[in-house]
N, C-alpha and C. Protein backbone atom coordinates (compact mmCIF):
# COMPACT_ATOMS: atom_id res chain seq x y z
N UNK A 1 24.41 -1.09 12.48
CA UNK A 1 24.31 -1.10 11.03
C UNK A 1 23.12 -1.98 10.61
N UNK A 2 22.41 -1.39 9.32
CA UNK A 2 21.54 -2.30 9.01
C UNK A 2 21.37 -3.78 8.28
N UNK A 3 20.33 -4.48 8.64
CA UNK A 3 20.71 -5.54 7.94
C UNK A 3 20.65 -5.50 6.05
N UNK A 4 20.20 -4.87 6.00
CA UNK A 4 19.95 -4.41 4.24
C UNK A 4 20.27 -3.21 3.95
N UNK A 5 20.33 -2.77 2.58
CA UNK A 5 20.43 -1.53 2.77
C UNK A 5 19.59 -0.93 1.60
N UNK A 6 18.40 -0.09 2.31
CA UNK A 6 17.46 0.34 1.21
C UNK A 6 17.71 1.72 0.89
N UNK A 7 16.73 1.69 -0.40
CA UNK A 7 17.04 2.89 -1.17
C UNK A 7 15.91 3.75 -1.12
N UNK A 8 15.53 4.65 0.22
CA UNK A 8 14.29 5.05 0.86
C UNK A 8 13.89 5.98 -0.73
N UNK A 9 15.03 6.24 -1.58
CA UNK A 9 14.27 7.60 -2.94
C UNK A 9 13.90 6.66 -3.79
N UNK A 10 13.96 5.49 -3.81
CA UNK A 10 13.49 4.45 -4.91
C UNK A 10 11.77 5.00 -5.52
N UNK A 11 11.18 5.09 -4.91
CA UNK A 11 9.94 5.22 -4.88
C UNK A 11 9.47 6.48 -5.23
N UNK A 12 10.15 7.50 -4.71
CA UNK A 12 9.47 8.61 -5.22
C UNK A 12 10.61 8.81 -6.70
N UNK A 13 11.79 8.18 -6.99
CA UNK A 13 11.88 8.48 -8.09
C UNK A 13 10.90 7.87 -8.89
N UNK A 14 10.32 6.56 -8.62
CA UNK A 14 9.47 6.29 -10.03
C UNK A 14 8.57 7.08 -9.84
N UNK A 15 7.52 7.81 -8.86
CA UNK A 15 6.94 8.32 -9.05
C UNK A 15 6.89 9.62 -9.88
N UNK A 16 8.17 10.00 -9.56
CA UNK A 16 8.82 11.25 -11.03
C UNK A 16 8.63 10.62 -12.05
N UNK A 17 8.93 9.74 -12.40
CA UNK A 17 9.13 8.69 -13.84
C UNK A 17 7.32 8.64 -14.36
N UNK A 18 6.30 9.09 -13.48
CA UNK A 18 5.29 8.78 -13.78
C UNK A 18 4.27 7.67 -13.59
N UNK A 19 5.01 6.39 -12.93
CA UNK A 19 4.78 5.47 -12.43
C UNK A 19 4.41 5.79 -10.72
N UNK A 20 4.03 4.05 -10.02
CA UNK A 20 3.90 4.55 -8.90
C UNK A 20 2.70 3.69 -8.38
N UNK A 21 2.71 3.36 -7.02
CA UNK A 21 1.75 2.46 -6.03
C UNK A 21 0.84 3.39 -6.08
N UNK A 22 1.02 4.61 -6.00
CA UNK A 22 0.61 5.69 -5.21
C UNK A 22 -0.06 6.28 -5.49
N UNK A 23 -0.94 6.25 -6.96
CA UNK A 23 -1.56 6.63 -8.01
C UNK A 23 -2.18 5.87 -8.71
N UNK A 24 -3.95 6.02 -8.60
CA UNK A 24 -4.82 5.33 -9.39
C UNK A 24 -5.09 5.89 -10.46
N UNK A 25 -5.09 4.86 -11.64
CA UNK A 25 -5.55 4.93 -12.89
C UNK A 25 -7.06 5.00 -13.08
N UNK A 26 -7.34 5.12 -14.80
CA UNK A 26 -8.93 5.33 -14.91
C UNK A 26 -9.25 4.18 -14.74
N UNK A 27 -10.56 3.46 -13.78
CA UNK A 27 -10.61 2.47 -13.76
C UNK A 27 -10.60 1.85 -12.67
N UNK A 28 -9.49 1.83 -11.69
CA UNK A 28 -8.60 1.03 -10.70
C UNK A 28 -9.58 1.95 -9.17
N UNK A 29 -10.50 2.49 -9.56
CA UNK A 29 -11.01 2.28 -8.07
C UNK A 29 -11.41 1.20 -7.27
N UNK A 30 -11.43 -0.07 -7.91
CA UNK A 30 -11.90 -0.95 -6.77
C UNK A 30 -10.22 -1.60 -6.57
N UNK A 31 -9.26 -0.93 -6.78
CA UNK A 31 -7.72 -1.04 -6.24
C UNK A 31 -7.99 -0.19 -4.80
N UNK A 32 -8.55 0.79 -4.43
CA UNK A 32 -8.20 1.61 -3.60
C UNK A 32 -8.57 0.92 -2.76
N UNK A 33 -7.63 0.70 -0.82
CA UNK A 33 -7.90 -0.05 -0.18
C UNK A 33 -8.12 0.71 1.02
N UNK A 34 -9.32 0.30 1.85
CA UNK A 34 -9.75 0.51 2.75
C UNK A 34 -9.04 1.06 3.96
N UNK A 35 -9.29 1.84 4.63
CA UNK A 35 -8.58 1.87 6.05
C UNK A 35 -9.60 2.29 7.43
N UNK A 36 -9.20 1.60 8.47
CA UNK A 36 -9.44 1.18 9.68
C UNK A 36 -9.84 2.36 10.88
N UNK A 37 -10.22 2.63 11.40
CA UNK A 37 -10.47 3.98 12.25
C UNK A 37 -9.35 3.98 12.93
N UNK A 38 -8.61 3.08 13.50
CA UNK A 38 -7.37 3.46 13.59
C UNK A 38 -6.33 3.84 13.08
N UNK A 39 -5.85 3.93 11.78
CA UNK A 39 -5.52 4.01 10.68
C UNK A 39 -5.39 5.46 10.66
N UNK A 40 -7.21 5.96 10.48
CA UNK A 40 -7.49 7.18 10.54
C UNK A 40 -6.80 8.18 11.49
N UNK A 41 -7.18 7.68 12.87
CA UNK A 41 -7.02 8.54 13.69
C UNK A 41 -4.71 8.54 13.73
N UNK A 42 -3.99 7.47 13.51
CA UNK A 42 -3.29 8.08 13.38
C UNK A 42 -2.40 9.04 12.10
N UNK A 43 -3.05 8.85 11.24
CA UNK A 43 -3.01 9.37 9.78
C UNK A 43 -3.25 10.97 10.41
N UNK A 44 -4.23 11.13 10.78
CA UNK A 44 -4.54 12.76 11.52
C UNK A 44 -3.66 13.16 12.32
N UNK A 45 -2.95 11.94 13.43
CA UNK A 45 -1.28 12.42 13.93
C UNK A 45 -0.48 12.49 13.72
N UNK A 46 -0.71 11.98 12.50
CA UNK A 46 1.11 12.24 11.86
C UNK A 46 0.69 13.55 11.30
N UNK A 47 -0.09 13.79 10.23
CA UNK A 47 -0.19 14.69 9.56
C UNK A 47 -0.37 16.16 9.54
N UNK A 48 -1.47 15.89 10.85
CA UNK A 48 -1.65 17.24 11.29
C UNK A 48 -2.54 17.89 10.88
N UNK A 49 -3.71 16.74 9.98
CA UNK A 49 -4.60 17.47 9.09
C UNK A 49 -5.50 16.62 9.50
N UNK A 50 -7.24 17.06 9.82
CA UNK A 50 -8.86 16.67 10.16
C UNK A 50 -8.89 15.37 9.03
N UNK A 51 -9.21 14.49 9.51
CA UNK A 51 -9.39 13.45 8.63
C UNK A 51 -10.43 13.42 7.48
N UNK A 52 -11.86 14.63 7.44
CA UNK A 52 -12.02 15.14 6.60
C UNK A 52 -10.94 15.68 5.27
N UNK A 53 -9.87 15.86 5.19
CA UNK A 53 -8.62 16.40 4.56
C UNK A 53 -8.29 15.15 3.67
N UNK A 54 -8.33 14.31 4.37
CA UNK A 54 -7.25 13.23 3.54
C UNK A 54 -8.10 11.78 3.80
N UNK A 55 -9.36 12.16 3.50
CA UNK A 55 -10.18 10.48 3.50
C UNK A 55 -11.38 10.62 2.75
N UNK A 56 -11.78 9.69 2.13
CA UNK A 56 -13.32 9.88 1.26
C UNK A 56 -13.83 9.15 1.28
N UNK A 57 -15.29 8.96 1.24
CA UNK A 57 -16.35 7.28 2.08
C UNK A 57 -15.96 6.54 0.22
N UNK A 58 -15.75 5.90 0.28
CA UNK A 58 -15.63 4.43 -0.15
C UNK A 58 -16.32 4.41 -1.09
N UNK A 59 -16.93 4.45 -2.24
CA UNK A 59 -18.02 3.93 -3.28
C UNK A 59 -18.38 2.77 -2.59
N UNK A 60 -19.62 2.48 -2.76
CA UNK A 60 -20.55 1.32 -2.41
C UNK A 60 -20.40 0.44 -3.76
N UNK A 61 -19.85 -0.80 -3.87
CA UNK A 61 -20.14 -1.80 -4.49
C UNK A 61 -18.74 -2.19 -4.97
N UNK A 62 -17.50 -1.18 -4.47
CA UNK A 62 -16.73 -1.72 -5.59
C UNK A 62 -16.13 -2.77 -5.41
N UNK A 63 -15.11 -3.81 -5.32
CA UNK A 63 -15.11 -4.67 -5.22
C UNK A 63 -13.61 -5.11 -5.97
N UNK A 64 -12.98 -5.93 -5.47
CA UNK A 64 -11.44 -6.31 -6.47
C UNK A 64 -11.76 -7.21 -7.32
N UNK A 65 -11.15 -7.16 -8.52
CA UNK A 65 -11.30 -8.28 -9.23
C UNK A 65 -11.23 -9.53 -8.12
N UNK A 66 -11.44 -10.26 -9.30
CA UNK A 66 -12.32 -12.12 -8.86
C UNK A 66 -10.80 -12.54 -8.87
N UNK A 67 -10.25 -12.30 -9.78
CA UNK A 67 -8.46 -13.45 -9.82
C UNK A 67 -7.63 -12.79 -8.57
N UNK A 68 -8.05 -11.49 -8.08
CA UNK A 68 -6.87 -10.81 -7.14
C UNK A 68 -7.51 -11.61 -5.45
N UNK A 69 -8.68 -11.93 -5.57
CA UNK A 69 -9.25 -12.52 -4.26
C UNK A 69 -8.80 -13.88 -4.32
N UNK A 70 -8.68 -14.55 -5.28
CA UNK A 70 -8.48 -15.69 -5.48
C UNK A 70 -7.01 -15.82 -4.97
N UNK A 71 -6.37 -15.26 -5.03
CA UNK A 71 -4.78 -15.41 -5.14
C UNK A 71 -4.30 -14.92 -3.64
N UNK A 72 -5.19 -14.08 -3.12
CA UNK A 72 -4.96 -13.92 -1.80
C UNK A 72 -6.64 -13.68 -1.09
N UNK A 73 -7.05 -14.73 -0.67
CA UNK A 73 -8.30 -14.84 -0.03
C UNK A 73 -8.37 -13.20 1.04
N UNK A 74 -7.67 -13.21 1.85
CA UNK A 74 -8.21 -12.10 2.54
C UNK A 74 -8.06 -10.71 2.22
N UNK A 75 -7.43 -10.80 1.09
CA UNK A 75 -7.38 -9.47 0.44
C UNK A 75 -8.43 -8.74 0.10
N UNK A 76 -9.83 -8.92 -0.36
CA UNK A 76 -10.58 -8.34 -0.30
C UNK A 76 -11.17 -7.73 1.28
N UNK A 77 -11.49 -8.96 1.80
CA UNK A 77 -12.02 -8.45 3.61
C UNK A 77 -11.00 -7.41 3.98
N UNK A 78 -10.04 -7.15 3.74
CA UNK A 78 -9.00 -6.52 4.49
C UNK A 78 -8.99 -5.03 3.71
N UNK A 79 -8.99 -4.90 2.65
CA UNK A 79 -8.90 -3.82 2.49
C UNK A 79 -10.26 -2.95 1.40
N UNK A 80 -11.27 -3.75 1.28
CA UNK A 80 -12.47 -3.25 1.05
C UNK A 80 -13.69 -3.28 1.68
N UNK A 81 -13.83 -4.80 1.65
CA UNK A 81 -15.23 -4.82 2.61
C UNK A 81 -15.38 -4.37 4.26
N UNK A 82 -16.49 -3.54 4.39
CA UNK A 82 -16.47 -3.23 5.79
C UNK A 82 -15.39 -2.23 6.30
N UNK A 83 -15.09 -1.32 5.30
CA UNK A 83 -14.03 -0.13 5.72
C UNK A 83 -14.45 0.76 4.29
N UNK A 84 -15.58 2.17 5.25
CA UNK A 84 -15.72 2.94 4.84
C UNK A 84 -15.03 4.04 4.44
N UNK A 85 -14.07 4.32 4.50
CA UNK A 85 -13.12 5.04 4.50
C UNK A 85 -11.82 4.81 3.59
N UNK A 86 -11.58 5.56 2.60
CA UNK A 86 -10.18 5.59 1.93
C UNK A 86 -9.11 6.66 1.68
N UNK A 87 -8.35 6.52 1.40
CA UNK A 87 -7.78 7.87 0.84
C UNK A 87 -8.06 8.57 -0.22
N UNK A 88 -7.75 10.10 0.23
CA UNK A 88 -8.41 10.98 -1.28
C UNK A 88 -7.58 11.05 -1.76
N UNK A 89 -7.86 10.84 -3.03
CA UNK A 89 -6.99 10.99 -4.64
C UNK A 89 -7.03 12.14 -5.23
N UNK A 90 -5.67 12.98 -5.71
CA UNK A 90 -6.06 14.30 -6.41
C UNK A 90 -6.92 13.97 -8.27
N UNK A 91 -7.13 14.68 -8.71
CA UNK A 91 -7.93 14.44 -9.83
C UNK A 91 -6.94 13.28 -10.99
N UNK A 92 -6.14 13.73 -10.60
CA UNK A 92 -4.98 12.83 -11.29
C UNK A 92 -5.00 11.34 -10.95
N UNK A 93 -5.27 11.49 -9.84
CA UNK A 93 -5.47 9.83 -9.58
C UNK A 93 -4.22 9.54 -7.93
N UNK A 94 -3.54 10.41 -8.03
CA UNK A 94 -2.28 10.51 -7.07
C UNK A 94 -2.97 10.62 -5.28
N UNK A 95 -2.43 9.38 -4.76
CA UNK A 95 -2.68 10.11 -2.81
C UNK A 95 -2.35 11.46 -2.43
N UNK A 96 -3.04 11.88 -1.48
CA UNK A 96 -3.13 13.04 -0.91
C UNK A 96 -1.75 13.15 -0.36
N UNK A 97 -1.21 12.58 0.10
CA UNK A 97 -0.38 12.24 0.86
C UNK A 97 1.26 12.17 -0.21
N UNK A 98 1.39 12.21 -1.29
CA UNK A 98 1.67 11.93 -2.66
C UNK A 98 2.82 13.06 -2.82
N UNK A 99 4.32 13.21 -2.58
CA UNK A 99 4.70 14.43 -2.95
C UNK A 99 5.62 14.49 -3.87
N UNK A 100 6.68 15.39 -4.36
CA UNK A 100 7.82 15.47 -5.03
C UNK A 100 8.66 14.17 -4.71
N UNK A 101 8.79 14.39 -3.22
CA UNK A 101 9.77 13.33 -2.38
C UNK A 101 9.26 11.58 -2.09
N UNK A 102 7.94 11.41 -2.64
CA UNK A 102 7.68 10.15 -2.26
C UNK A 102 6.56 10.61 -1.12
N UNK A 103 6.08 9.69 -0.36
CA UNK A 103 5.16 9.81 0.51
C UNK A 103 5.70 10.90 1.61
N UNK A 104 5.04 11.66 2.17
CA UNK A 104 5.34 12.48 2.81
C UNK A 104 5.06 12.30 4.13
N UNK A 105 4.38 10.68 4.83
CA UNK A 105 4.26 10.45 6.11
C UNK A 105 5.29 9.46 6.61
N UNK A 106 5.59 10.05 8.02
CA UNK A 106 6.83 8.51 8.26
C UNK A 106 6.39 7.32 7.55
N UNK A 107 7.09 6.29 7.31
CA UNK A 107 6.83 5.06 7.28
C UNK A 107 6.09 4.58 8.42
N UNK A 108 6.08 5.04 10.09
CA UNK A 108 5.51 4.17 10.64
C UNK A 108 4.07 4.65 11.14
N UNK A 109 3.81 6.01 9.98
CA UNK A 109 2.45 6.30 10.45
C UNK A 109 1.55 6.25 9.47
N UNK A 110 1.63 5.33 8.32
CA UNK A 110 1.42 4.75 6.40
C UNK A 110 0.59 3.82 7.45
N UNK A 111 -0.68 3.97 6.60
CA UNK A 111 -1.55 2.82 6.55
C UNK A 111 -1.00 1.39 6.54
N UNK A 112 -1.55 0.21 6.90
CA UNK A 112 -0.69 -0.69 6.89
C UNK A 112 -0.45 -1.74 4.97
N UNK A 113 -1.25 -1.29 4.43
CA UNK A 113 -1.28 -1.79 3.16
C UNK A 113 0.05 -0.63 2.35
N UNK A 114 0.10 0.46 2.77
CA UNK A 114 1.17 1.12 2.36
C UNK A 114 2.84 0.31 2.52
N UNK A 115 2.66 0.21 4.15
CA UNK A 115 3.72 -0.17 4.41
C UNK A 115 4.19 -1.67 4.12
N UNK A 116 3.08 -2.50 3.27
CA UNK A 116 3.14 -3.86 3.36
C UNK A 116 3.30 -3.99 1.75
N UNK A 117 2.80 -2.92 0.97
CA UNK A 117 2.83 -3.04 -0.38
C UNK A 117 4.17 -2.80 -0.85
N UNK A 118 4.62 -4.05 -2.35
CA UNK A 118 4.13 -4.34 -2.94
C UNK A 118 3.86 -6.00 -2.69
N UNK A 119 3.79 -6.29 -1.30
CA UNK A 119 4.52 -7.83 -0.99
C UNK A 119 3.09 -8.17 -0.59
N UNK A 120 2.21 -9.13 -0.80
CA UNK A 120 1.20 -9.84 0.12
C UNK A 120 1.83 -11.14 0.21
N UNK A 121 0.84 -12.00 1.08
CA UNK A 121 0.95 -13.66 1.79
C UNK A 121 -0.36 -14.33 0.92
N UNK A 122 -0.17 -15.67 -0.12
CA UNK A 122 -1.15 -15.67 -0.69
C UNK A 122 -1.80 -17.23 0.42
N UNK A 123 -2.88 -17.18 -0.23
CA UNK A 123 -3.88 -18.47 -0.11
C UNK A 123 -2.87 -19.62 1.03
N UNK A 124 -2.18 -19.92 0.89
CA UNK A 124 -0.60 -21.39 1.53
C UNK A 124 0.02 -20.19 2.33
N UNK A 125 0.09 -18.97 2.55
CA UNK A 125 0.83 -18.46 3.28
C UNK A 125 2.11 -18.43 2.64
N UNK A 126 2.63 -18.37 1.21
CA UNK A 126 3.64 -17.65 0.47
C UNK A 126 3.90 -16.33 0.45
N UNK A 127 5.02 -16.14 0.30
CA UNK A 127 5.11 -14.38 -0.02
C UNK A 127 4.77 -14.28 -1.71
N UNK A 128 4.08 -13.06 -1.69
CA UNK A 128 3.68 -13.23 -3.03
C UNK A 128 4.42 -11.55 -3.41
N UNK A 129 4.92 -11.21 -4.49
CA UNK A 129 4.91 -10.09 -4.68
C UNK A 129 3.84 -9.52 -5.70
N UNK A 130 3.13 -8.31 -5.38
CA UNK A 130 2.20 -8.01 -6.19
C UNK A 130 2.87 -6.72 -7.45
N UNK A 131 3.74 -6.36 -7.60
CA UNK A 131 4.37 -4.97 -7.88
C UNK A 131 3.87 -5.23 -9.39
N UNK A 132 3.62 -4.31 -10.20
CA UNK A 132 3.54 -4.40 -11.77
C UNK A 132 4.37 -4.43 -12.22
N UNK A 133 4.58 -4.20 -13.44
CA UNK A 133 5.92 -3.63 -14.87
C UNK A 133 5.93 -2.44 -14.45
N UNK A 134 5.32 -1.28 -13.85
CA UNK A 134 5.58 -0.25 -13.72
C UNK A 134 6.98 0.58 -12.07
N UNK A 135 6.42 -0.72 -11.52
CA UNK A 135 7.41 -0.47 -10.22
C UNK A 135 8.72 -0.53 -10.64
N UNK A 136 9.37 0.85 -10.19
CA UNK A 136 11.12 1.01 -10.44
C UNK A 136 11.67 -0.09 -9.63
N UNK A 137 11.46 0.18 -8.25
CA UNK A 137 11.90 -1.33 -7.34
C UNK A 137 12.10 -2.75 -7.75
N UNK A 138 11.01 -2.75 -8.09
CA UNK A 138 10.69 -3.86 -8.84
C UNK A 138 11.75 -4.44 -9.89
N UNK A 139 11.81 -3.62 -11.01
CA UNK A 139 12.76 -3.91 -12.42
C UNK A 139 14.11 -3.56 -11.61
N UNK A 140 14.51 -2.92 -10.60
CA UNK A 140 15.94 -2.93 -10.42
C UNK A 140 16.33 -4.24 -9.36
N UNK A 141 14.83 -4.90 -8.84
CA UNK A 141 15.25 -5.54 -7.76
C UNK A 141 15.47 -7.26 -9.04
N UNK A 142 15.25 -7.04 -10.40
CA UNK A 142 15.24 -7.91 -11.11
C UNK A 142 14.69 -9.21 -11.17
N UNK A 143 13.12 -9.08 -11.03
CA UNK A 143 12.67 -10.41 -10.12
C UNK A 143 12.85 -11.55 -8.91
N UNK A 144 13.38 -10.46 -8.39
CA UNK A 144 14.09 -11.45 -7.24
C UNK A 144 13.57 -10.53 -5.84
N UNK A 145 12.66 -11.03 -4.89
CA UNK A 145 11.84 -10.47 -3.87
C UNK A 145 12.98 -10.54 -2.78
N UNK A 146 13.94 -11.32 -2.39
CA UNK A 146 14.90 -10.75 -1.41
C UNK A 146 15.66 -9.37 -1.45
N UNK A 147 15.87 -9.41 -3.05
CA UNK A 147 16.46 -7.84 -3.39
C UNK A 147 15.55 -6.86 -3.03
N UNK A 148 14.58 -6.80 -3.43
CA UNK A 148 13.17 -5.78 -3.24
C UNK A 148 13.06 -5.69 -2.06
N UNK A 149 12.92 -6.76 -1.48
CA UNK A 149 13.11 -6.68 0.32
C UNK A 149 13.50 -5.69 0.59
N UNK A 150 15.58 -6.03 0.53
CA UNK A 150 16.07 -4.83 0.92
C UNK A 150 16.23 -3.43 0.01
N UNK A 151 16.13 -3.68 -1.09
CA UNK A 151 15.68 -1.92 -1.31
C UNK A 151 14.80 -1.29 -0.54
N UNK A 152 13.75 -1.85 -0.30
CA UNK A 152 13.10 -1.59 0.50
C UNK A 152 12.96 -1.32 1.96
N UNK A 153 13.70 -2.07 2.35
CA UNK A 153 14.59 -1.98 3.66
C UNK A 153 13.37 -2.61 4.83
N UNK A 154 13.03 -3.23 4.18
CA UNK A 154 12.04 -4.46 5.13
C UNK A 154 12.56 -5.82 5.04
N UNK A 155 11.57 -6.96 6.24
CA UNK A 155 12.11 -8.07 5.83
C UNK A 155 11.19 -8.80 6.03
N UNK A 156 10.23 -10.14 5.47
CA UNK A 156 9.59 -11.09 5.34
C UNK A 156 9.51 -11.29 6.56
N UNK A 157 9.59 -11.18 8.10
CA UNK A 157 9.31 -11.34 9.42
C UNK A 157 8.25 -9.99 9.61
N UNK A 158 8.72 -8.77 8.94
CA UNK A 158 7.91 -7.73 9.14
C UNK A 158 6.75 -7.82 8.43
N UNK A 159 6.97 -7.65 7.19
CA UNK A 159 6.18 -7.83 5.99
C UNK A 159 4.81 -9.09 6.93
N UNK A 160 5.14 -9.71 7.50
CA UNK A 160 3.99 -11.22 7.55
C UNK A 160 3.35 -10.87 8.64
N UNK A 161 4.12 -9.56 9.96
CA UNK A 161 3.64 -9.13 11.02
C UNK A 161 2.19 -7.80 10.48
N UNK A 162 3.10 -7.44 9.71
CA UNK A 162 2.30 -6.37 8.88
C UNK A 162 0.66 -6.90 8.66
N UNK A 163 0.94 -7.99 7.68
CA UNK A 163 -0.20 -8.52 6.96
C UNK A 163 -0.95 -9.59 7.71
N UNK A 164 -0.70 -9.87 8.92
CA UNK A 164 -1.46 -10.16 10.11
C UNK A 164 -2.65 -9.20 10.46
N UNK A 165 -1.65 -8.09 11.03
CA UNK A 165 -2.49 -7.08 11.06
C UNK A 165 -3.59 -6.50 10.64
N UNK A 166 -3.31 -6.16 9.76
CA UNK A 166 -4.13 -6.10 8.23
C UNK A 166 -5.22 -6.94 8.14
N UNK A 167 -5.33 -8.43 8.35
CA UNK A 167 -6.41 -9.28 8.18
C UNK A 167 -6.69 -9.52 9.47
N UNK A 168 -6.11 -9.00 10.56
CA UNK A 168 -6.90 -9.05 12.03
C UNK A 168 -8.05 -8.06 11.92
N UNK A 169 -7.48 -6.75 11.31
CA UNK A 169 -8.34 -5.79 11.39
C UNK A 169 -9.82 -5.95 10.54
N UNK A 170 -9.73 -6.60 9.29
CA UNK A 170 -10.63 -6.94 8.70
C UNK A 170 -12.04 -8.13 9.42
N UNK A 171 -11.57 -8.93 10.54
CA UNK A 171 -12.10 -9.29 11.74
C UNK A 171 -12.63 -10.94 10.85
């Protein structure tokens, strides 16, 4: 039995709701975060689709806001600078990857900012949660990041293994 117990439709219901990680707004391209050639190549095994399909080179210059680097130093290196490669967005703004049901790749073949979002480790090595007003998780987990945890059905040992990762790869 598990130690939590998450609510794997959480997510794609808000995304019905119109909300959603999973979907950039006008604007929020320098939100879109980088991914790793490894990344790539297993994104193409889970999926089953030429990484031409589901990746687009990066705009040159964009950059995260100044307060979001500040709050977590390696957040920029990790998921912009020096990673040509992102996911394609339908015109809407929504991942390729983006369906009725919520994401349509296992969990363990999600980029690692997928699988680590909405939680980063800031500047002191805190858990920080990043989620907006718009995350369903979020408002049901009622400001409280242990709840979100387990809706989520992760846990702050993973989450910190995750985001290791993540800023190993950024080098």
């Amino acid at each position: 039995m598990a130690a939590f117990s998450p609510d794997p439709a959480v997510c794609a219901r808000c995304h019905r709701e119109g909300g959603g990680c999973c979907r950039l707004g006008k604007g929020e391209a320098g939100w879109a975060f980088g991914l790793s050639q490894g990344e790539v190549e297993a994104l193409a095994a889970a999926s089953g689709l030429a990484p031409e399909q589901f990746v687009t080179p990066a705009p040159p210059g964009e950059d995260l806001p100044a307060w979001a680097e500040s709050l977590a130093p390696a957040l920029a290196s990790s998921l912009v600078r020096g990673r040509p490669w992102r996911l394609r967005v339908d015109r809407g703004g929504a991942c390729v990857f983006l369906g009725a049901g919520g994401c349509s790749l296992p969990r363990s073949a999600r980029p690692l900012f997928c699988r680590l979002y909405p939680f980063l480790f800031g500047a002191g090595g805190g858990l920080l949660v990043v989620a907006g007003p718009e995350c369903l998780a979020w408002r049901q987990a009622q400001g409280r990041p242990q709840v979100l945890m387990r809706r989520l059905g992760t846990t702050r040992a993973e989450l910190r293994a995750l985001y290791q990762r993540l800023v190993s790869l950024a080098g």
